[in-house]
C-alpha atoms as a PDB file:
ATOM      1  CA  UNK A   1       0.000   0.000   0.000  1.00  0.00           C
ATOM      2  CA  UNK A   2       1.244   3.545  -0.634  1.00  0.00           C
ATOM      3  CA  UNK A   3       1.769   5.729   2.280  1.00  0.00           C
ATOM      4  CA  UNK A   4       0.383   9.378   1.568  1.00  0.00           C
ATOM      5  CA  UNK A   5       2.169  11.656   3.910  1.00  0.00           C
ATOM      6  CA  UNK A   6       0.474  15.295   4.338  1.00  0.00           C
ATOM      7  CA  UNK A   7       1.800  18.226   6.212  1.00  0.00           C
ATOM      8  CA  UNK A   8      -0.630  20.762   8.097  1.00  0.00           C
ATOM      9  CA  UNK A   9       0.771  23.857   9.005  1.00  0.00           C
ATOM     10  CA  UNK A  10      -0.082  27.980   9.165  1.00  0.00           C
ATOM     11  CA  UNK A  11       0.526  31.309  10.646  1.00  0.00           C
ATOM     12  CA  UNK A  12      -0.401  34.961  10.253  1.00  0.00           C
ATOM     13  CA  UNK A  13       0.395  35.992   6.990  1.00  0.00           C
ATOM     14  CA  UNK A  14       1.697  39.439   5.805  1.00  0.00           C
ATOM     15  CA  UNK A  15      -1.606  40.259   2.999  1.00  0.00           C
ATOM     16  CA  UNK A  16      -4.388  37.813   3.342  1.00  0.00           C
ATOM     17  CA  UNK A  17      -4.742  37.932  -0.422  1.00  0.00           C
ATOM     18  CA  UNK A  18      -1.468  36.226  -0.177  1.00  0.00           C
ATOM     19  CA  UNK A  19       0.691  33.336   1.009  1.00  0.00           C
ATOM     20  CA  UNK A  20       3.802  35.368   2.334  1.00  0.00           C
ATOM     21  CA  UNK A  21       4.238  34.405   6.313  1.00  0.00           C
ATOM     22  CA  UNK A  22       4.134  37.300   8.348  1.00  0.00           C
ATOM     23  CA  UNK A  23       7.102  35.941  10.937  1.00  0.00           C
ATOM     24  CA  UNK A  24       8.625  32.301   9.598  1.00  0.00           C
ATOM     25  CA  UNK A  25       9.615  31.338  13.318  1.00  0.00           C
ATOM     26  CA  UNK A  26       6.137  31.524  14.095  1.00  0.00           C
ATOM     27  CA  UNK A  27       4.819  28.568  11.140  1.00  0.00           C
ATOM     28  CA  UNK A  28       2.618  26.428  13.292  1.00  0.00           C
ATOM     29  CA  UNK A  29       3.196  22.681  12.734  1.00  0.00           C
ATOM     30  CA  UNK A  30      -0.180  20.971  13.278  1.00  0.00           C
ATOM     31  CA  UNK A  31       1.816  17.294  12.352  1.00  0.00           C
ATOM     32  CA  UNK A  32       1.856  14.895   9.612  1.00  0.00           C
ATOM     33  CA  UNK A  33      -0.900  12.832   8.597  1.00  0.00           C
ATOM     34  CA  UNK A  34      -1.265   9.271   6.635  1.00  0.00           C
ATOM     35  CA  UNK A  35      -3.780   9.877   4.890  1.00  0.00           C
ATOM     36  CA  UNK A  36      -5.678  13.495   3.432  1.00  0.00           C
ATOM     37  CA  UNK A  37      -8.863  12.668   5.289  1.00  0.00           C
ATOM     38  CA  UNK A  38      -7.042  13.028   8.574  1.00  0.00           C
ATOM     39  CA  UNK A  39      -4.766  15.898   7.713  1.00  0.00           C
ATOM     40  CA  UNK A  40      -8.346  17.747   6.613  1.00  0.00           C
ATOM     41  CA  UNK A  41      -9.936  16.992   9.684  1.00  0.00           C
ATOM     42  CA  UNK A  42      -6.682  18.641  11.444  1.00  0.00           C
ATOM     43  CA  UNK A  43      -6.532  21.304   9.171  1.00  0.00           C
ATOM     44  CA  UNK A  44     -10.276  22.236   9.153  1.00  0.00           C
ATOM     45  CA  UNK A  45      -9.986  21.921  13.576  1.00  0.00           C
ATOM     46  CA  UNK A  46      -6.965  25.120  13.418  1.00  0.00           C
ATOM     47  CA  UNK A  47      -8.643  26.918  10.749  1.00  0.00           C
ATOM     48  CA  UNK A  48     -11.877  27.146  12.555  1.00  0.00           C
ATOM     49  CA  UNK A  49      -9.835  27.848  15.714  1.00  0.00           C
ATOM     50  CA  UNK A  50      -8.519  30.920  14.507  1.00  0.00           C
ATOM     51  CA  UNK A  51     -11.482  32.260  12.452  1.00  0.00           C
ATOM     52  CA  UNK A  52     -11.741  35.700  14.025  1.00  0.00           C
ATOM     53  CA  UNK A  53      -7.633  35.987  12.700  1.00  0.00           C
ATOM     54  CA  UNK A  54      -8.630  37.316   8.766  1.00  0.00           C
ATOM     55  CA  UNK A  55      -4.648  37.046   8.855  1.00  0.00           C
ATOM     56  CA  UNK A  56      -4.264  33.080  10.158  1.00  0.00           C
ATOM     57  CA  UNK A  57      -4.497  30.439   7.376  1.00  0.00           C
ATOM     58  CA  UNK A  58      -3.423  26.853   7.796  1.00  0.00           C
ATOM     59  CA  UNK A  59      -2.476  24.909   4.492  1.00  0.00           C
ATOM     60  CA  UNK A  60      -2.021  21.027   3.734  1.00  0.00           C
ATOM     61  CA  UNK A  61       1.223  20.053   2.032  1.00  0.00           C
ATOM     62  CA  UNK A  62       1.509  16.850   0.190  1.00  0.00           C
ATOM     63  CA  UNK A  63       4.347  15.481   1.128  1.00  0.00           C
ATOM     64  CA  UNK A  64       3.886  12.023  -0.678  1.00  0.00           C
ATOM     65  CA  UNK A  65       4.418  14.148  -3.518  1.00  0.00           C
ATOM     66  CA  UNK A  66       7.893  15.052  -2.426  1.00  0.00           C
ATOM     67  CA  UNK A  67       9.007  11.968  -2.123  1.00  0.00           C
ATOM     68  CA  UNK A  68       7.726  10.062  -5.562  1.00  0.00           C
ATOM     69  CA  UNK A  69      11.104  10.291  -8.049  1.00  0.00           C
ATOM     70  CA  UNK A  70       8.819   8.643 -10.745  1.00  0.00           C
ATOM     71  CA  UNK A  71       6.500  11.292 -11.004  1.00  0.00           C
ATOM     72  CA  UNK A  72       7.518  14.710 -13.017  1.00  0.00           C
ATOM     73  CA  UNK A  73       8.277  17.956 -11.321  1.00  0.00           C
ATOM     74  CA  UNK A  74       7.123  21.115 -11.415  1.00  0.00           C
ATOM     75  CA  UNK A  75      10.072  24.291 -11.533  1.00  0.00           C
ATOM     76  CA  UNK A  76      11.086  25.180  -8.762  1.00  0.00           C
ATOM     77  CA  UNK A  77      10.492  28.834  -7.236  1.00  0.00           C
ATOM     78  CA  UNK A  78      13.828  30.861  -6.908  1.00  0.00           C
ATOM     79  CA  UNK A  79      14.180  32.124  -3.342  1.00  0.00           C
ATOM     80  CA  UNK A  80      14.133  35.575  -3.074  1.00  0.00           C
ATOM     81  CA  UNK A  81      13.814  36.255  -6.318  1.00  0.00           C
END
C-alpha cells in the first residue's frame, strides 16, 4: 500500500490575499498525517480555531508528492527572487 504523507501547518500571513508568512519562526506545525482525510480533519480543527484571525491560514502540504522520483516535477520557485 502507498503511504500518503500530508503536512498541516499555518501562521499569520503578511496580505491575506497572499501566502507570504508574516514571521517564519512563528509557522505552526499541526503534524503529519497518513492519509488526506485526517490531515483535513486537522486542518479544518486550526482553521476554525482561529477564524476571528482574517490574517491566520493553515495549508495542507503533500508530502507524498515530495518523495515520488517517478512522477515529473514542477520548476522550482527561486528564493528571493
Amino acid at each position: 500500500m502507498t503511504q500518503r504523507l500530508h503536512l498541516v501547518f499555518g501562521g499569520e500571513l503578511v496580505d491575506p490575499s497572499k501566502t507570504t508568512f508574516k514571521n517564519v519562526d512563528d509557522i505552526d506545525i499541526v503534524g503529519i498525517f497518513p492519509n488526506y482525510a485526517e490531515a483535513h480533519d486537522a486542518w479544518k480543527a486550526e482553521a476554525q480555531r482561529t477564524v476571528d484571525n482574517a490574517h491566520m491560514r493553515y495549508f495542507i502540504a503533500h508530502l507524498h508528492r515530495l518523495r515520488d522520483e517517478e512522477a515529473e516535477t514542477s520548476p522550482t520557485e527561486e528564493l528571493d527572487g
